[in-house]
Protein backbone atom coordinates (compact mmCIF):
# COMPACT_ATOMS: atom_id res chain seq x y z
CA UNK A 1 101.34 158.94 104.95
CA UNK A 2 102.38 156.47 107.84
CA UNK A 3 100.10 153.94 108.88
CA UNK A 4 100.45 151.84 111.73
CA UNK A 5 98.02 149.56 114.05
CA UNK A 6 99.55 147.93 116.95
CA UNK A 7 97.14 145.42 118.75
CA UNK A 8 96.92 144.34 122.53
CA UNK A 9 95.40 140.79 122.36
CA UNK A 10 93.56 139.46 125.16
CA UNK A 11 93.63 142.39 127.50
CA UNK A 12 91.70 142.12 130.86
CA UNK A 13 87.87 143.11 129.41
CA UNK A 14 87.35 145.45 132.43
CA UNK A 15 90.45 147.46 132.13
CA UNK A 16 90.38 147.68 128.29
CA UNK A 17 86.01 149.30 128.62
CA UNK A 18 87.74 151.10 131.46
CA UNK A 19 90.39 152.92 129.08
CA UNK A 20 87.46 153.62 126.40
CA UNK A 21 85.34 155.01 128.99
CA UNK A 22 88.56 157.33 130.29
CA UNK A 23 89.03 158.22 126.58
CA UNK A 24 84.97 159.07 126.13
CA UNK A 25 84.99 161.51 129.21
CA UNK A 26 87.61 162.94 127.80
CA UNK A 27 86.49 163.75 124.39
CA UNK A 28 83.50 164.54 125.88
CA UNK A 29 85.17 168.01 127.54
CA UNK A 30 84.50 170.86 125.18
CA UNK A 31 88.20 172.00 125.77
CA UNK A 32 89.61 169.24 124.67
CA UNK A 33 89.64 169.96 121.18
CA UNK A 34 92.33 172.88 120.56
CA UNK A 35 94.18 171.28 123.28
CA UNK A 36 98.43 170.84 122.25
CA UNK A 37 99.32 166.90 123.34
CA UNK A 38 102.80 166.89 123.34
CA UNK A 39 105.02 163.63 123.13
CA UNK A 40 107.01 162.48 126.23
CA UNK A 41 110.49 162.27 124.28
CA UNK A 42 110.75 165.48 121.88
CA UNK A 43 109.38 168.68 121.68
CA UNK A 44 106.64 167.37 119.37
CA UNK A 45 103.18 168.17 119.83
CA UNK A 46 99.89 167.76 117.84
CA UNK A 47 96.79 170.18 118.05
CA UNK A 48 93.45 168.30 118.53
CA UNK A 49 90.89 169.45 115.85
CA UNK A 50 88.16 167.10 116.95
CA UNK A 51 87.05 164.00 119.02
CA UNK A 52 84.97 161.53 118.92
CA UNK A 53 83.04 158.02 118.41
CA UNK A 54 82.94 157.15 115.13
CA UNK A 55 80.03 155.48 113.13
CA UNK A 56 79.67 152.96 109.71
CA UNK A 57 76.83 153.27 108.05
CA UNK A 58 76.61 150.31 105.76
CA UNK A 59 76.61 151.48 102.07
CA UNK A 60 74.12 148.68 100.91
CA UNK A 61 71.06 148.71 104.06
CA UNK A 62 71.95 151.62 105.50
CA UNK A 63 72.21 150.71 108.95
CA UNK A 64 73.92 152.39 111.03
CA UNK A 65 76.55 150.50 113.70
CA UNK A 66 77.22 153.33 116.00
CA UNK A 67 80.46 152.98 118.68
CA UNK A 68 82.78 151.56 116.49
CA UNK A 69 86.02 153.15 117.82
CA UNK A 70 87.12 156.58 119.61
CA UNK A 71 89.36 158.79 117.30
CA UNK A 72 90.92 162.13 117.67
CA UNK A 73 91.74 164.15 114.47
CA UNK A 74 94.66 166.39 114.57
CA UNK A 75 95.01 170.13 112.97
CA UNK A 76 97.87 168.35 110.69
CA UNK A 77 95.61 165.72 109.44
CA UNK A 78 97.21 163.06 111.40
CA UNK A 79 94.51 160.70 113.08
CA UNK A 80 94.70 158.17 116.43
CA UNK A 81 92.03 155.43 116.69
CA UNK A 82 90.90 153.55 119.44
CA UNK A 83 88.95 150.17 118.89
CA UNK A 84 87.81 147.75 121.03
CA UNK A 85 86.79 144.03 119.98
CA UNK A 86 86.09 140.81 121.78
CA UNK A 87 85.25 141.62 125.57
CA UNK A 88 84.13 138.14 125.76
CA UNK A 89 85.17 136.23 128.58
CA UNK A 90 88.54 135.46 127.35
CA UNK A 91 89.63 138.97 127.25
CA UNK A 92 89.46 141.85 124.88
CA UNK A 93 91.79 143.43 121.93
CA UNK A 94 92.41 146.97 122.00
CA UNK A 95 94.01 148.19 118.33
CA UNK A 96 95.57 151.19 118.28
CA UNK A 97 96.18 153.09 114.72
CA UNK A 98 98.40 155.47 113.93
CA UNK A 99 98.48 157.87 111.26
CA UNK A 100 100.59 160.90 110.26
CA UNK A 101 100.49 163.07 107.13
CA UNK A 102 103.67 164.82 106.85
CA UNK A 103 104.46 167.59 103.86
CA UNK A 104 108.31 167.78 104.86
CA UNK A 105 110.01 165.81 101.94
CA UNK A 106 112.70 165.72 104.36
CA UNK A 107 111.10 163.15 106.33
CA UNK A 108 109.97 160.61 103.50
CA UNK A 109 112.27 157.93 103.39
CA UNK A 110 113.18 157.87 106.89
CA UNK A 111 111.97 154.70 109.40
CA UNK A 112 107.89 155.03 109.97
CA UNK A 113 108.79 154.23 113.18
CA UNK A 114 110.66 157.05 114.15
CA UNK A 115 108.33 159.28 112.09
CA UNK A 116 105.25 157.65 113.90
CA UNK A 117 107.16 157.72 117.70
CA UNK A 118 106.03 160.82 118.73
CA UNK A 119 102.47 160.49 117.64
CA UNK A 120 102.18 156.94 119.44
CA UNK A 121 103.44 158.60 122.27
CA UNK A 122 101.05 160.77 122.47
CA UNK A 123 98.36 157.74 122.03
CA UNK A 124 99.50 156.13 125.15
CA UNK A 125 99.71 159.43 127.47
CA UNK A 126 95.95 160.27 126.73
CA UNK A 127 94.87 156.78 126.68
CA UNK A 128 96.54 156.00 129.74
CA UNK A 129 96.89 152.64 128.01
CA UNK A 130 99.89 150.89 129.95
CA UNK A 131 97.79 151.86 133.08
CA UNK A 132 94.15 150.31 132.24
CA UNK A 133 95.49 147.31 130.31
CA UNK A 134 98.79 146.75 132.09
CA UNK A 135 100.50 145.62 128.94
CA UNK A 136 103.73 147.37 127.86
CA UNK A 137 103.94 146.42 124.35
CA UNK A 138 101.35 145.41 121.55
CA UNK A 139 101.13 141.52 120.72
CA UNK A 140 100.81 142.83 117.13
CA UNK A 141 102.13 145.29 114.77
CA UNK A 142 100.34 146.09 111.57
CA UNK A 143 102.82 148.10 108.88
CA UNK A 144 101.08 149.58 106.03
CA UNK A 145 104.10 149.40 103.05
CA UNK A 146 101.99 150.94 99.66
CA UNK A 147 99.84 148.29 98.79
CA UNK A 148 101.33 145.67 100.80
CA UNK A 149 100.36 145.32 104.81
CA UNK A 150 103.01 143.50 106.56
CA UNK A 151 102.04 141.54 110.23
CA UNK A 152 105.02 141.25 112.37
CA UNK A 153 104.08 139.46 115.75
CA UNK A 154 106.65 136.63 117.49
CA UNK A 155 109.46 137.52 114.80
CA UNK A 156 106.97 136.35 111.64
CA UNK A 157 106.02 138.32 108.91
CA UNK A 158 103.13 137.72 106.87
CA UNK A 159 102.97 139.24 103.68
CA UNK A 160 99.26 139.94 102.19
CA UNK A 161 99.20 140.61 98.77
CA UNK A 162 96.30 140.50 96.53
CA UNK A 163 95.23 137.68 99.40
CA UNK A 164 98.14 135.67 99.50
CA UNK A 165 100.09 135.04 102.60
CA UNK A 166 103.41 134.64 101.95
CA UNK A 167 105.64 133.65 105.23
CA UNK A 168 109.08 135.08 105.83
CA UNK A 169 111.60 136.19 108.70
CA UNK A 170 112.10 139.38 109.68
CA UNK A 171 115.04 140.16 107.42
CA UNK A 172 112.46 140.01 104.34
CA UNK A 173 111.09 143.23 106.10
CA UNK A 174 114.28 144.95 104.07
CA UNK A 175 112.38 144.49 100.45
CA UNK A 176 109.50 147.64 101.29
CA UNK A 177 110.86 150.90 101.02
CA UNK A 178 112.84 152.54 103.56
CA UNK A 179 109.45 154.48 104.66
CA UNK A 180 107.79 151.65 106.81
């Protein structure tokens, strides 16, 4: 499995409820699930199974927080979440995961990022991300390496294990396996 959140850090508030809203209308169509989004750079494409907000119910109260994120689960078990935090007055985050179940042993081993490119494509077409938030790249990116989640933002990496930060350059990236 490939995991990946990439986070857009203090986004315009009205464009980033404006995407959500876009992305809610959309789900909202009963044709949209079944429908084949295909990436913009390969032939790859990836069969909505469902749509929808999600909802936490708390394990302990049982209270229920509903509008927690927009996801859309794919046929092949891959997943894309939407979230939304912090439409304060100093702007808003929008995180973006990523997730893609592959059973081609071909493809383990290879760079998560190529593995993940066509799916995050994908993410920004139906979004329409670039054109509600007018950002081109996250601030953030969020690698999921086993056990280990690494941070990489402004060429630092911060290494959480077992809720320890360790701080490194980039080149430390190197010591997960070749699957990030």
């Amino acid at each position: 499995m490939l995991i990946r959140r990439y986070d857009y850090e203090e986004c315009e508030s009205e464009g980033a409820e404006a995407m959500m809203a876009h992305l809610r209308k959309t789900f909202e169509d009963s044709s949209f699930p079944g429908t084949d989004l295909k990436a913009t750079s390969s032939d790859a494409s990836f069969k909505v199974a469902s749509a929808d907000d999600f909802s936490y119910t708390d394990p302990i109260d049982g209270s229920v927080s509903k509008k927690q994120g927009l996801y859309i689960k794919f046929e092949d078990g891959s997943r894309i979440i939407f979230r939304l935090s912090g439409t304060g007055s100093s702007g808003a985050t929008v995180r973006l995961y990523v997730e893609k179940y592959s059973k081609n042993e071909s493809e383990y081993g290879h760079d998560a990022q190529d593995g993940l490119k066509p799916l995050i494509e994908v993410a920004l077409s139906v979004s329409k991300l670039k054109e509600y938030t007018k950002r081109d790249k996250p601030d953030v990116i969020t690698v999921s390496c086993g056990a280990t989640t690494i941070f990489v933002a402004d060429y630092v990496v911060n290494v959480l294990v077992s809720r320890r930060v360790v701080h490194s350059n980039l080149m430390e990236m190197n010591k997960c396996p070749a699957s990030l």
